[in-house]
C-alpha atoms as a PDB file:
ATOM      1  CA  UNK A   1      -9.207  63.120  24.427  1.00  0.00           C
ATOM      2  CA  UNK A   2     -11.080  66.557  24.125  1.00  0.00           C
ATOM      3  CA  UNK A   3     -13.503  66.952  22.125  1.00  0.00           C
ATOM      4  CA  UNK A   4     -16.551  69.961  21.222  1.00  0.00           C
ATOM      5  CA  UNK A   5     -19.616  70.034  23.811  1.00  0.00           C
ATOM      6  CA  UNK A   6     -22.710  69.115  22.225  1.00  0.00           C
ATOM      7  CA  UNK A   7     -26.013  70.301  23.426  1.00  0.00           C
ATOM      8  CA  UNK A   8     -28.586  68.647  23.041  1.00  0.00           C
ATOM      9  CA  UNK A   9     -32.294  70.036  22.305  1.00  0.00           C
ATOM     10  CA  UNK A  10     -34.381  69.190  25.686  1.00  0.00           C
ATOM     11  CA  UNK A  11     -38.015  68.099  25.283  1.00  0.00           C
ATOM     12  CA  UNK A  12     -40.518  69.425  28.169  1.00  0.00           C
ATOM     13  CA  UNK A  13     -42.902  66.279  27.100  1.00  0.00           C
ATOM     14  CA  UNK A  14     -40.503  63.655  27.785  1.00  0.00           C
ATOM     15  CA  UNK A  15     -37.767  63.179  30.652  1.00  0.00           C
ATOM     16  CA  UNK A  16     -35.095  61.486  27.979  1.00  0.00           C
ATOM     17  CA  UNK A  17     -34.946  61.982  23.913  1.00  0.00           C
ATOM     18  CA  UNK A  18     -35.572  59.237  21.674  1.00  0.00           C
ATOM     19  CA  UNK A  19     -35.878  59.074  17.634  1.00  0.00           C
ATOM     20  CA  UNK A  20     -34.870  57.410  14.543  1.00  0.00           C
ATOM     21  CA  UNK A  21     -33.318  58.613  11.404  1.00  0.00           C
ATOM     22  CA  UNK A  22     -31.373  58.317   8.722  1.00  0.00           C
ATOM     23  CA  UNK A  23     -29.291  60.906   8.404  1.00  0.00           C
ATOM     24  CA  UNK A  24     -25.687  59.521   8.873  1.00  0.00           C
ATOM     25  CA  UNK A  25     -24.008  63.059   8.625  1.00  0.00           C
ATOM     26  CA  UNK A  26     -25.518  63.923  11.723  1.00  0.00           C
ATOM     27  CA  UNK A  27     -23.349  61.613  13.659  1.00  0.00           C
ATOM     28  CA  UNK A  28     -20.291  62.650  11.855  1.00  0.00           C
ATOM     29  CA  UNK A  29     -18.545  64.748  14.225  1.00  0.00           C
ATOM     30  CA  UNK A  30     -16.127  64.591  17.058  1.00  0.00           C
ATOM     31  CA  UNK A  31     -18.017  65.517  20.233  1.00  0.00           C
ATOM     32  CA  UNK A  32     -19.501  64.768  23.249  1.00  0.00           C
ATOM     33  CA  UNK A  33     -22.316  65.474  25.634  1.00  0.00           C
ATOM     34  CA  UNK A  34     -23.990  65.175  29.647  1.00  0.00           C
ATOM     35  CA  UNK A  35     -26.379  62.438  28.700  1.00  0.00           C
ATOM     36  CA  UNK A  36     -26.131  59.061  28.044  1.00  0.00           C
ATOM     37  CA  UNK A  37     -26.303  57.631  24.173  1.00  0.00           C
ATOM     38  CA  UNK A  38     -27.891  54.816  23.446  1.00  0.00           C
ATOM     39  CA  UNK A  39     -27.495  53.997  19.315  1.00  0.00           C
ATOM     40  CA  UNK A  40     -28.239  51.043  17.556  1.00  0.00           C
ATOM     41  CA  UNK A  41     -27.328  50.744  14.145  1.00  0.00           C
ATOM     42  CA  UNK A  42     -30.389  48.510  12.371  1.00  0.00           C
ATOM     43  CA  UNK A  43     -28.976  49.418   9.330  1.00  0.00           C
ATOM     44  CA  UNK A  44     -25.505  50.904   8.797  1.00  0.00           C
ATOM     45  CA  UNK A  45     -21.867  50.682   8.803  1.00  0.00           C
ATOM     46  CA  UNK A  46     -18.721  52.651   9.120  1.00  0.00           C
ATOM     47  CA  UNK A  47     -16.000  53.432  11.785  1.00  0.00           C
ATOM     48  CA  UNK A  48     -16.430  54.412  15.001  1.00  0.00           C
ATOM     49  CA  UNK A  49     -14.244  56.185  17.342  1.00  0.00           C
ATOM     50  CA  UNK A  50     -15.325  56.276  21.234  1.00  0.00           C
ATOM     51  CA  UNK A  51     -12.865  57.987  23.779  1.00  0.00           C
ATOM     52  CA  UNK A  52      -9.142  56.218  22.668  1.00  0.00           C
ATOM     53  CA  UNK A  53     -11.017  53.101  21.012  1.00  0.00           C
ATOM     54  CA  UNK A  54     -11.164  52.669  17.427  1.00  0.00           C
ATOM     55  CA  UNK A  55     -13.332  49.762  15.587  1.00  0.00           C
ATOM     56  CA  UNK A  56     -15.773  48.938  13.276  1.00  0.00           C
ATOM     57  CA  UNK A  57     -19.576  48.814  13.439  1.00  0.00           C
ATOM     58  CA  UNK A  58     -21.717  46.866  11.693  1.00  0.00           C
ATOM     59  CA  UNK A  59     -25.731  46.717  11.043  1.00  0.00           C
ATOM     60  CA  UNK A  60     -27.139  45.312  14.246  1.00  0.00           C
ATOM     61  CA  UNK A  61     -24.796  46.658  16.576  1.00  0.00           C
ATOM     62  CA  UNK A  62     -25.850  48.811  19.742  1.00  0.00           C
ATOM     63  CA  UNK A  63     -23.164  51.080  21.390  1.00  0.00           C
ATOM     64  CA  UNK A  64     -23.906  52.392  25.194  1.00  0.00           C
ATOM     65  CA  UNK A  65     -22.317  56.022  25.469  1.00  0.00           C
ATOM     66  CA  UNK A  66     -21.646  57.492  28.675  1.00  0.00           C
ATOM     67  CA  UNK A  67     -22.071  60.771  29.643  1.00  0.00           C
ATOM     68  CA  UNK A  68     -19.113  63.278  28.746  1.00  0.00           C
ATOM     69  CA  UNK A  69     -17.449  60.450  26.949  1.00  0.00           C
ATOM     70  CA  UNK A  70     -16.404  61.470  23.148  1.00  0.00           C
ATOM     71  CA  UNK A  71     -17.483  59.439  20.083  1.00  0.00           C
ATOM     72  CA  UNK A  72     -17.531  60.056  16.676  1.00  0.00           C
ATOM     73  CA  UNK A  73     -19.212  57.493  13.945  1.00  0.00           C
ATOM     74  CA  UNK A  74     -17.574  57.760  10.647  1.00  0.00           C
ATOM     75  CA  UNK A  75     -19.827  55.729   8.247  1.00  0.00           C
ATOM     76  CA  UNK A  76     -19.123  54.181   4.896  1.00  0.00           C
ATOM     77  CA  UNK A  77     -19.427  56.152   1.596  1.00  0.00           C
ATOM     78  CA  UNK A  78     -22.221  53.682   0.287  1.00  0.00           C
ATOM     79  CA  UNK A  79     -24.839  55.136   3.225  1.00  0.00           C
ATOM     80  CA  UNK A  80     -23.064  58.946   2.661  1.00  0.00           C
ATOM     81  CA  UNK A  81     -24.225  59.017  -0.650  1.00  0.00           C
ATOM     82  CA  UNK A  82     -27.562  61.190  -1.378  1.00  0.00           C
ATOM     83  CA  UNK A  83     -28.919  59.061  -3.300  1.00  0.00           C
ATOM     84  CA  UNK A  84     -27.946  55.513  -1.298  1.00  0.00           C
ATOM     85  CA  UNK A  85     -29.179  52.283  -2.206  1.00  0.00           C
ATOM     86  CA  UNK A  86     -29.601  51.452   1.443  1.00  0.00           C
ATOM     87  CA  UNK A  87     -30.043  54.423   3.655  1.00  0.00           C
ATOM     88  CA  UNK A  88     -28.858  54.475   6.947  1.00  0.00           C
ATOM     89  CA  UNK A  89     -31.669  53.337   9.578  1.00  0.00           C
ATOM     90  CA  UNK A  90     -30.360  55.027  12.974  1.00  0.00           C
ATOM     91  CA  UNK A  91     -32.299  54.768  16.155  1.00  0.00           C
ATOM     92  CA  UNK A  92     -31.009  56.489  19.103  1.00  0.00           C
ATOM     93  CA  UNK A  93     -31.848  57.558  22.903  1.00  0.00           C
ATOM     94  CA  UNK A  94     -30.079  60.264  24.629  1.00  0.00           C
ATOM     95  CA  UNK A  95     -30.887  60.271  28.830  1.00  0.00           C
ATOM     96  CA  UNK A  96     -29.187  62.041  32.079  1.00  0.00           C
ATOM     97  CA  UNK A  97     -27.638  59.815  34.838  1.00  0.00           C
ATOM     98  CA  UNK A  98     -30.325  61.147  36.998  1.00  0.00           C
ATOM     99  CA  UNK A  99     -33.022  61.448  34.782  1.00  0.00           C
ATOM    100  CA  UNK A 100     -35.151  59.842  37.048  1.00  0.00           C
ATOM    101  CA  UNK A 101     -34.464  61.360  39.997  1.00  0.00           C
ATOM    102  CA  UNK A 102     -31.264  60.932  42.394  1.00  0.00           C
ATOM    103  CA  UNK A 103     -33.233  58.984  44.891  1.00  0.00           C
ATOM    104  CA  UNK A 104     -34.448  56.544  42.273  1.00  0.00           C
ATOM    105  CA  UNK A 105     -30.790  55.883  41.096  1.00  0.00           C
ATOM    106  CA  UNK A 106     -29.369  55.590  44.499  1.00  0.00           C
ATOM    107  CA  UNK A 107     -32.242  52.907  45.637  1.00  0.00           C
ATOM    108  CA  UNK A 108     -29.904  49.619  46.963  1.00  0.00           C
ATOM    109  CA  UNK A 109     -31.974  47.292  44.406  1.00  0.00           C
ATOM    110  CA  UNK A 110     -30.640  49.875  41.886  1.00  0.00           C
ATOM    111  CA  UNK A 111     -26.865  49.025  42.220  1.00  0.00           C
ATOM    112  CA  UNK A 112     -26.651  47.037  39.482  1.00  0.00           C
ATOM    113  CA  UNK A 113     -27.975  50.191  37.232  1.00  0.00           C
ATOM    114  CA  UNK A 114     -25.465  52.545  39.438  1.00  0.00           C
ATOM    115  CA  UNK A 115     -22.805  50.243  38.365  1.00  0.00           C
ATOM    116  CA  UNK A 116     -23.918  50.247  34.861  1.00  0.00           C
ATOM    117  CA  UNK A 117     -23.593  54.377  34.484  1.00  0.00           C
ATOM    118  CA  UNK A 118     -20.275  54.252  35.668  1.00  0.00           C
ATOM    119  CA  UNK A 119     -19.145  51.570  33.355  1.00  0.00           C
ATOM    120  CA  UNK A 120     -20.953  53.183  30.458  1.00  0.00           C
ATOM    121  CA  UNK A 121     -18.084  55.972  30.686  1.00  0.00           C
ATOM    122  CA  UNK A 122     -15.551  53.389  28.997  1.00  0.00           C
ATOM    123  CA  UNK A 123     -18.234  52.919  26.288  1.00  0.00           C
ATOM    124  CA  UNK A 124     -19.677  49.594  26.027  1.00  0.00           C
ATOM    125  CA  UNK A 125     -20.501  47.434  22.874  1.00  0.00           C
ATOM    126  CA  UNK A 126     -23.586  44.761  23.998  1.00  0.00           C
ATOM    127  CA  UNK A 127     -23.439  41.195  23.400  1.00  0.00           C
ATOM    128  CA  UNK A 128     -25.227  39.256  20.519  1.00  0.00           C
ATOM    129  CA  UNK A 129     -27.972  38.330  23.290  1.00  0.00           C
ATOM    130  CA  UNK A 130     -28.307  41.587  24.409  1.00  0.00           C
ATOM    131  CA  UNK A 131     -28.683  43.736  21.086  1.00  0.00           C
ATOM    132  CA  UNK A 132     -31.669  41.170  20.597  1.00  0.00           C
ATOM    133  CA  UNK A 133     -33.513  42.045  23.716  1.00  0.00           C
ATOM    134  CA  UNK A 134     -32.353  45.718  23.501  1.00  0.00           C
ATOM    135  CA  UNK A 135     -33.283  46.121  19.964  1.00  0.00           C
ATOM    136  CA  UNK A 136     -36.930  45.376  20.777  1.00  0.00           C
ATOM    137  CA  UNK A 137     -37.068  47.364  23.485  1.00  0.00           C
ATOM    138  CA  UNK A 138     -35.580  50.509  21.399  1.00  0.00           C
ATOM    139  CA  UNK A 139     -38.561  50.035  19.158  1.00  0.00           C
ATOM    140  CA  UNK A 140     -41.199  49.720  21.758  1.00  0.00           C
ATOM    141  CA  UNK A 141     -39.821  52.985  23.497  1.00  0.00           C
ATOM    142  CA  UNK A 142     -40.345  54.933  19.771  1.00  0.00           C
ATOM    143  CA  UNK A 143     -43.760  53.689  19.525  1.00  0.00           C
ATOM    144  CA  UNK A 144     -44.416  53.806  23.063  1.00  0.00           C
ATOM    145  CA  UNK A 145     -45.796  57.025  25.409  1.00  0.00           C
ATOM    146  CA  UNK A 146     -46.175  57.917  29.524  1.00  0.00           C
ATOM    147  CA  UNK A 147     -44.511  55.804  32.239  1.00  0.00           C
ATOM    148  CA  UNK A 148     -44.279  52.776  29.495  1.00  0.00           C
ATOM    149  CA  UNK A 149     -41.056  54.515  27.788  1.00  0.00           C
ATOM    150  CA  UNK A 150     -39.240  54.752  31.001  1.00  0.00           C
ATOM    151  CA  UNK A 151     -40.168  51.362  31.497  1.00  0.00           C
ATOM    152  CA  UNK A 152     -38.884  49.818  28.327  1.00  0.00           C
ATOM    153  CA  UNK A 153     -35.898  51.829  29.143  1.00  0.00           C
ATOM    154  CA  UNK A 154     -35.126  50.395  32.141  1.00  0.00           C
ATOM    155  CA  UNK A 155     -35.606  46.740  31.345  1.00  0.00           C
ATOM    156  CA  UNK A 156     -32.402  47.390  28.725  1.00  0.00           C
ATOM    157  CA  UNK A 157     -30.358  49.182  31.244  1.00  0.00           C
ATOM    158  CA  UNK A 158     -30.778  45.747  33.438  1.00  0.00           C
ATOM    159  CA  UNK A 159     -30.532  44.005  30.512  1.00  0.00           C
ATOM    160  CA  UNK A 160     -26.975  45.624  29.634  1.00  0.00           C
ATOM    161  CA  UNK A 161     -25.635  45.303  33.691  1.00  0.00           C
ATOM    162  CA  UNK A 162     -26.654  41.417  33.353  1.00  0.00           C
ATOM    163  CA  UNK A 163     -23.386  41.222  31.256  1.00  0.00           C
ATOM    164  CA  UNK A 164     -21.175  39.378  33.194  1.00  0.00           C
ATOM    165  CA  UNK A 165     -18.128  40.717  30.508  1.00  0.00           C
ATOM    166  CA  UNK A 166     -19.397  43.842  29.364  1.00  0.00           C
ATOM    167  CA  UNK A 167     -17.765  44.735  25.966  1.00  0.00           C
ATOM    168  CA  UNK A 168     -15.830  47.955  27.379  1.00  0.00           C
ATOM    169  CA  UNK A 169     -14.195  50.250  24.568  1.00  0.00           C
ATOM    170  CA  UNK A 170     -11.855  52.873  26.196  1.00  0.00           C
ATOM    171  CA  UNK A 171      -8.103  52.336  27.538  1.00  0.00           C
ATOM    172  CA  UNK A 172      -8.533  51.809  31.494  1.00  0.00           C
ATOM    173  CA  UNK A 173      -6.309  54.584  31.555  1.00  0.00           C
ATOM    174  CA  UNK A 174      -8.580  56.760  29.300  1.00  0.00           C
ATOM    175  CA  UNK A 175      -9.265  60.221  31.138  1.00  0.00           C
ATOM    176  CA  UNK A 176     -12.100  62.191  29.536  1.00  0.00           C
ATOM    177  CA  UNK A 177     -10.934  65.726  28.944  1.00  0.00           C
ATOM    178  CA  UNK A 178     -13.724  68.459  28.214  1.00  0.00           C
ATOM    179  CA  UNK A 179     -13.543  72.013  26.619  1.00  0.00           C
ATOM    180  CA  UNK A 180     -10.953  71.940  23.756  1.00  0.00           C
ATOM    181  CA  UNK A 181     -10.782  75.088  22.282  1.00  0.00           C
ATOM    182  CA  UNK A 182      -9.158  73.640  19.393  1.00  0.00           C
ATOM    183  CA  UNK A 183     -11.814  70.993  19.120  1.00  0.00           C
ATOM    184  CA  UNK A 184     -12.480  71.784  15.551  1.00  0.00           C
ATOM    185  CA  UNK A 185      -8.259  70.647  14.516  1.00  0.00           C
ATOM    186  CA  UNK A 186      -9.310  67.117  16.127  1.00  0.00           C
ATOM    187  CA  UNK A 187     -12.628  67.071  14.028  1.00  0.00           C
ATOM    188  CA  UNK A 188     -10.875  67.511  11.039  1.00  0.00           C
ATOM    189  CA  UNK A 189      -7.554  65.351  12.083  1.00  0.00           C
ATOM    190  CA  UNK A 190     -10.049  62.470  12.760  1.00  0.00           C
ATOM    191  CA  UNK A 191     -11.890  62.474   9.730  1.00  0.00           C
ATOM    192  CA  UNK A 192      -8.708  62.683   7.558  1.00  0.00           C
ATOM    193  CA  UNK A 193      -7.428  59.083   9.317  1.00  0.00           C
ATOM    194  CA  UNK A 194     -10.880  57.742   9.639  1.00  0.00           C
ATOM    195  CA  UNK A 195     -10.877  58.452   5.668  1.00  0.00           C
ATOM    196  CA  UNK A 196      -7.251  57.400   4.984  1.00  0.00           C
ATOM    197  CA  UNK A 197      -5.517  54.861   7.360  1.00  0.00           C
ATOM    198  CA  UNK A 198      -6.245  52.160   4.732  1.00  0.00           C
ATOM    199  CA  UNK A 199      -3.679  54.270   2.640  1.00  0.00           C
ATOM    200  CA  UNK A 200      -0.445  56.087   2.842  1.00  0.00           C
ATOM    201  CA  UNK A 201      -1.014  58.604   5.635  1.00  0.00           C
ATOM    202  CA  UNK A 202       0.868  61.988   5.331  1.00  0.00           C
ATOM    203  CA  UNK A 203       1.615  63.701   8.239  1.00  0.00           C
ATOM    204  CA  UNK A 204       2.698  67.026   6.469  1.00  0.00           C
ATOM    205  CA  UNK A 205      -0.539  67.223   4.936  1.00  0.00           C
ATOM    206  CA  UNK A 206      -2.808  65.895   8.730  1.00  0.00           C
ATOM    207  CA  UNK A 207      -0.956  69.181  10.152  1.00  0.00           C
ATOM    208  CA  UNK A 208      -1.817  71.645   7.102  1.00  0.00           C
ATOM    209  CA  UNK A 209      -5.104  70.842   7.332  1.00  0.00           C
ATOM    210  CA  UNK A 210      -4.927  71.517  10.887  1.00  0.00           C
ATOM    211  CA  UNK A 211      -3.200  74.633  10.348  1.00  0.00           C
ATOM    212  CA  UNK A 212       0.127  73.267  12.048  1.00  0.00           C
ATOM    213  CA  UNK A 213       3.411  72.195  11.900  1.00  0.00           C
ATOM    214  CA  UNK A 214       3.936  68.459  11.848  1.00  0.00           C
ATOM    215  CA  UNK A 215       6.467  68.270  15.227  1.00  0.00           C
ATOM    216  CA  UNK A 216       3.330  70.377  16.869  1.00  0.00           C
ATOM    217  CA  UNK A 217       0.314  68.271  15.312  1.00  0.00           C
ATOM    218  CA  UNK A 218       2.390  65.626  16.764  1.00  0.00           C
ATOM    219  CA  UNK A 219       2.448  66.663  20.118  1.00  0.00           C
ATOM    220  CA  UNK A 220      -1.324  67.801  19.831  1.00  0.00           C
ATOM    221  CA  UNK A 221      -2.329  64.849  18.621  1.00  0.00           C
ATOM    222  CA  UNK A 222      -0.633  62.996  21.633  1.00  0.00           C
ATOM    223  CA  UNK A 223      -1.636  65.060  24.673  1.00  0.00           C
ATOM    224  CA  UNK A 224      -5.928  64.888  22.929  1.00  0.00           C
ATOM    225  CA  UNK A 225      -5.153  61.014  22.549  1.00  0.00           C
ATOM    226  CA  UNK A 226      -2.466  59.525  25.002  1.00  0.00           C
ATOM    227  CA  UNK A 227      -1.199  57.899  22.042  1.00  0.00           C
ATOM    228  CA  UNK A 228       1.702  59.099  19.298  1.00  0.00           C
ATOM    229  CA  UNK A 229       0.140  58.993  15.454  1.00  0.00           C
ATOM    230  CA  UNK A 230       1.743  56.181  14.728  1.00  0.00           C
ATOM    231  CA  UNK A 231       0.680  54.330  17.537  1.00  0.00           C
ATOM    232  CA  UNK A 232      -2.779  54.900  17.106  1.00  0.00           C
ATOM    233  CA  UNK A 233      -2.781  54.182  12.989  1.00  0.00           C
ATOM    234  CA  UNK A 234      -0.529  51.023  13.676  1.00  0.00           C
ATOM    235  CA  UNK A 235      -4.213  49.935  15.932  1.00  0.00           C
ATOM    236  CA  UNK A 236      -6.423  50.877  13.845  1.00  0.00           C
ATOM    237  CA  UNK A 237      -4.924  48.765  11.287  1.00  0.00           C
ATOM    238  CA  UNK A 238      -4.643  45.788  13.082  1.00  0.00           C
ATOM    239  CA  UNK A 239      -8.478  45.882  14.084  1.00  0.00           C
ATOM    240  CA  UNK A 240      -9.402  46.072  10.708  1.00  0.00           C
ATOM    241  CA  UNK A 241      -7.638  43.357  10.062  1.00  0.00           C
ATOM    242  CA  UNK A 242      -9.215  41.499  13.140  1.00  0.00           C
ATOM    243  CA  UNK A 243     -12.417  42.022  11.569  1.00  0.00           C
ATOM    244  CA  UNK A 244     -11.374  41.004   7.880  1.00  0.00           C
ATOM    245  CA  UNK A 245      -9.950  37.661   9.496  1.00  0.00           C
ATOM    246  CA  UNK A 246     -13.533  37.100  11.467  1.00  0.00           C
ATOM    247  CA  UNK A 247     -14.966  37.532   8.050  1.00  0.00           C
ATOM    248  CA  UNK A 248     -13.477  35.333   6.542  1.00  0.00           C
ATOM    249  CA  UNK A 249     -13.647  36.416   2.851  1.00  0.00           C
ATOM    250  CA  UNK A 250     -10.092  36.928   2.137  1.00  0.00           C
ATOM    251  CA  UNK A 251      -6.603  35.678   2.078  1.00  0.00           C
ATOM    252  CA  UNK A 252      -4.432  36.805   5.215  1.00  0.00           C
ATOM    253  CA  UNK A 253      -1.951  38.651   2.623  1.00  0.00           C
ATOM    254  CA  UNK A 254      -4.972  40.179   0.997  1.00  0.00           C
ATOM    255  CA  UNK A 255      -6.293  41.759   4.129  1.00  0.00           C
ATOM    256  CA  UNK A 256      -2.345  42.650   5.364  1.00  0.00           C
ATOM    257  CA  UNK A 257      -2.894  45.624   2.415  1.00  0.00           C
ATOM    258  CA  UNK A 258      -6.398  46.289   2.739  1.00  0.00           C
ATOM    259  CA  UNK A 259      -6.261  46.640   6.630  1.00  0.00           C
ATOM    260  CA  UNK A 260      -3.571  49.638   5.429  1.00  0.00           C
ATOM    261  CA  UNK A 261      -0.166  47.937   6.035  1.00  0.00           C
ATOM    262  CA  UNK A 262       2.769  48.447   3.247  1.00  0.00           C
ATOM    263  CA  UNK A 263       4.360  44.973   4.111  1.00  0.00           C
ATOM    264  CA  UNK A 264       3.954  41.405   4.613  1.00  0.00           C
ATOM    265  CA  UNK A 265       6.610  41.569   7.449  1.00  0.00           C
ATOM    266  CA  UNK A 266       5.430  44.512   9.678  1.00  0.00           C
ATOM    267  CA  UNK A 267       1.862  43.017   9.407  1.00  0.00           C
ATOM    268  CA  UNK A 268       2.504  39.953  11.245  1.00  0.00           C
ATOM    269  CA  UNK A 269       4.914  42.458  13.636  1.00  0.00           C
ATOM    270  CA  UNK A 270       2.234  44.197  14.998  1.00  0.00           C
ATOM    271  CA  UNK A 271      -0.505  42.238  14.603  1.00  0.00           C
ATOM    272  CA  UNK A 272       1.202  39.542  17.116  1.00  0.00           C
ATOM    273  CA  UNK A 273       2.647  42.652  19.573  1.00  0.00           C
ATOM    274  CA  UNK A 274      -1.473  43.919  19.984  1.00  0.00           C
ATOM    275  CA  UNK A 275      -3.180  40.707  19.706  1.00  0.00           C
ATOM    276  CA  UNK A 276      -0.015  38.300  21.188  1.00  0.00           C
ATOM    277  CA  UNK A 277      -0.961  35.840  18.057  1.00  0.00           C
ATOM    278  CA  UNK A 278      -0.211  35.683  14.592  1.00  0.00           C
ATOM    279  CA  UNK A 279      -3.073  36.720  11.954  1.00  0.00           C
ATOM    280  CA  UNK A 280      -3.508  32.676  11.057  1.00  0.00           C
ATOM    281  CA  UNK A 281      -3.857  31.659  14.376  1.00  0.00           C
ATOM    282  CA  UNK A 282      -6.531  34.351  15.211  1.00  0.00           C
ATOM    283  CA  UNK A 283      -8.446  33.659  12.184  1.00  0.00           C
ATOM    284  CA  UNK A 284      -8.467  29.674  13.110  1.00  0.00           C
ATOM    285  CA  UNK A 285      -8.905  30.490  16.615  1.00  0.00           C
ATOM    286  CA  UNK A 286     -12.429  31.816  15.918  1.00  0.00           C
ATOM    287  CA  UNK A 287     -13.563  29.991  12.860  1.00  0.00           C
END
């Protein structure tokens, strides 16, 4: 997928960028960037689309970035709003593969961290145990100053490698694609299904507000994501509904029409050709 370059502003006082905020619009947009991203969501939820994976995020969660890699975080209307109940609490670090140095990084007791970078280029969603430890340690590096920061910074980067199944988001067939001069027509195209795949989704309207034909949005569409439309809506769908059965608040024909599915039938279709179960057994299969 291609995607606009991002540059990031560089700060002489520190060797890697960290801050909080709660601005949500600032992390709605389709692009990417050389460093690293490191965001945990304390407070916040929405969609969010990383390379050719699409899921939801949830307060709590902390997403590792890796460098070049697109992402995009749609977030619900409730924390869009200017005058939100519960404003979006956002705390994110941005750092270079090497912003240590290429000798520090290619010390042999610093495999493990080596091994992490390159891994981080699928995107990688950490475990329960370690957004706990990481979460911490994103505080302390806001609050902290001097050699402490890079510190704190390195005991999550260990923390993450000690994964023994990292969480890993992209296809392994995804192949990061940089400098689309038409980056803006994915922008748009993304936020229109991020905003609609619950519903009806027209492709004759996706192309005119791409400024294209529909047989050419199509094709677009597939060389920027390896995947037709359809393809790509049909899995969205079904990880919604993989994360309305894990919450367990509705019936499995309620959450066939909220996950954006017209039919009962096609549902259980394509839930069981993605997930190779049927909605039932996944929902009883984690409960």
């Amino acid at each position: 997928m291609k995607a606009q370059l991002l540059h990031l502003n560089s700060n002489l006082e520190y060797s890697f960028s960290a801050r909080r905020d709660n601005t949500p619009q600032y992390h709605n947009r389709w692009h990417y960037h050389e460093e690293l991203e490191l965001i945990y969501f304390a407070k916040g939820s929405g969609t969010q689309f990383i390379g050719d994976s699409v899921r939801r995020f949830e307060s709590g969660d902390i997403t590792l970035v890796g460098s070049n890699l697109p992402h995009y975080w749609l977030f619900d209307e409730m924390y869009l709003q200017g005058d939100a109940l519960e404003p979006a609490d956002i705390r994110v670090l941005h750092f270079k593969e090497n912003f240590w140095g290429n000798e520090f990084i290619n010390l042999p007791e610093n495999k493990n961290i080596k091994d992490l970078m390159r891994l981080s280029k699928r995107g990688i969603s950490l475990s329960e145990a370690s957004r706990s430890k990481s979460a911490e340690l994103i505080d302390r590096i806001l609050n902290a100053a001097n050699t402490l920061r890079i510190i704190h910074l390195l005991a999550i980067l260990l923390c993450i490698s000690e994964e023994e199944q990292p969480d890993l988001l992209t296809s392994p067939t995804f192949s990061i694609q940089l400098q689309d001069p038409d980056a803006n027509r994915m922008q748009i195209a993304m936020q229109y299904i991020g905003e609609n795949y619950r519903d009806q989704i027209r492709l004759e309207e996706l192309a005119s507000l791409t400024g294209m034909t529909p047989n050419s949005f199509c094709r677009y569409f597939k060389s920027q994501i390896g995947k037709t439309l359809f393809q790509f809506l049909i899995e969205m769908r079904v990880k919604t509904a993989c994360n309305l059965l894990l919450e367990n608040k509705h019936t499995v024909k309620q959450i066939c029409f909220e996950a954006g599915f017209q039919n009962f039938s096609s549902f259980h279709k394509y839930f069981k050709n993605l997930t190779g179960t049927t909605p039932l057994n996944f929902q009883r299969s984690k409960t």
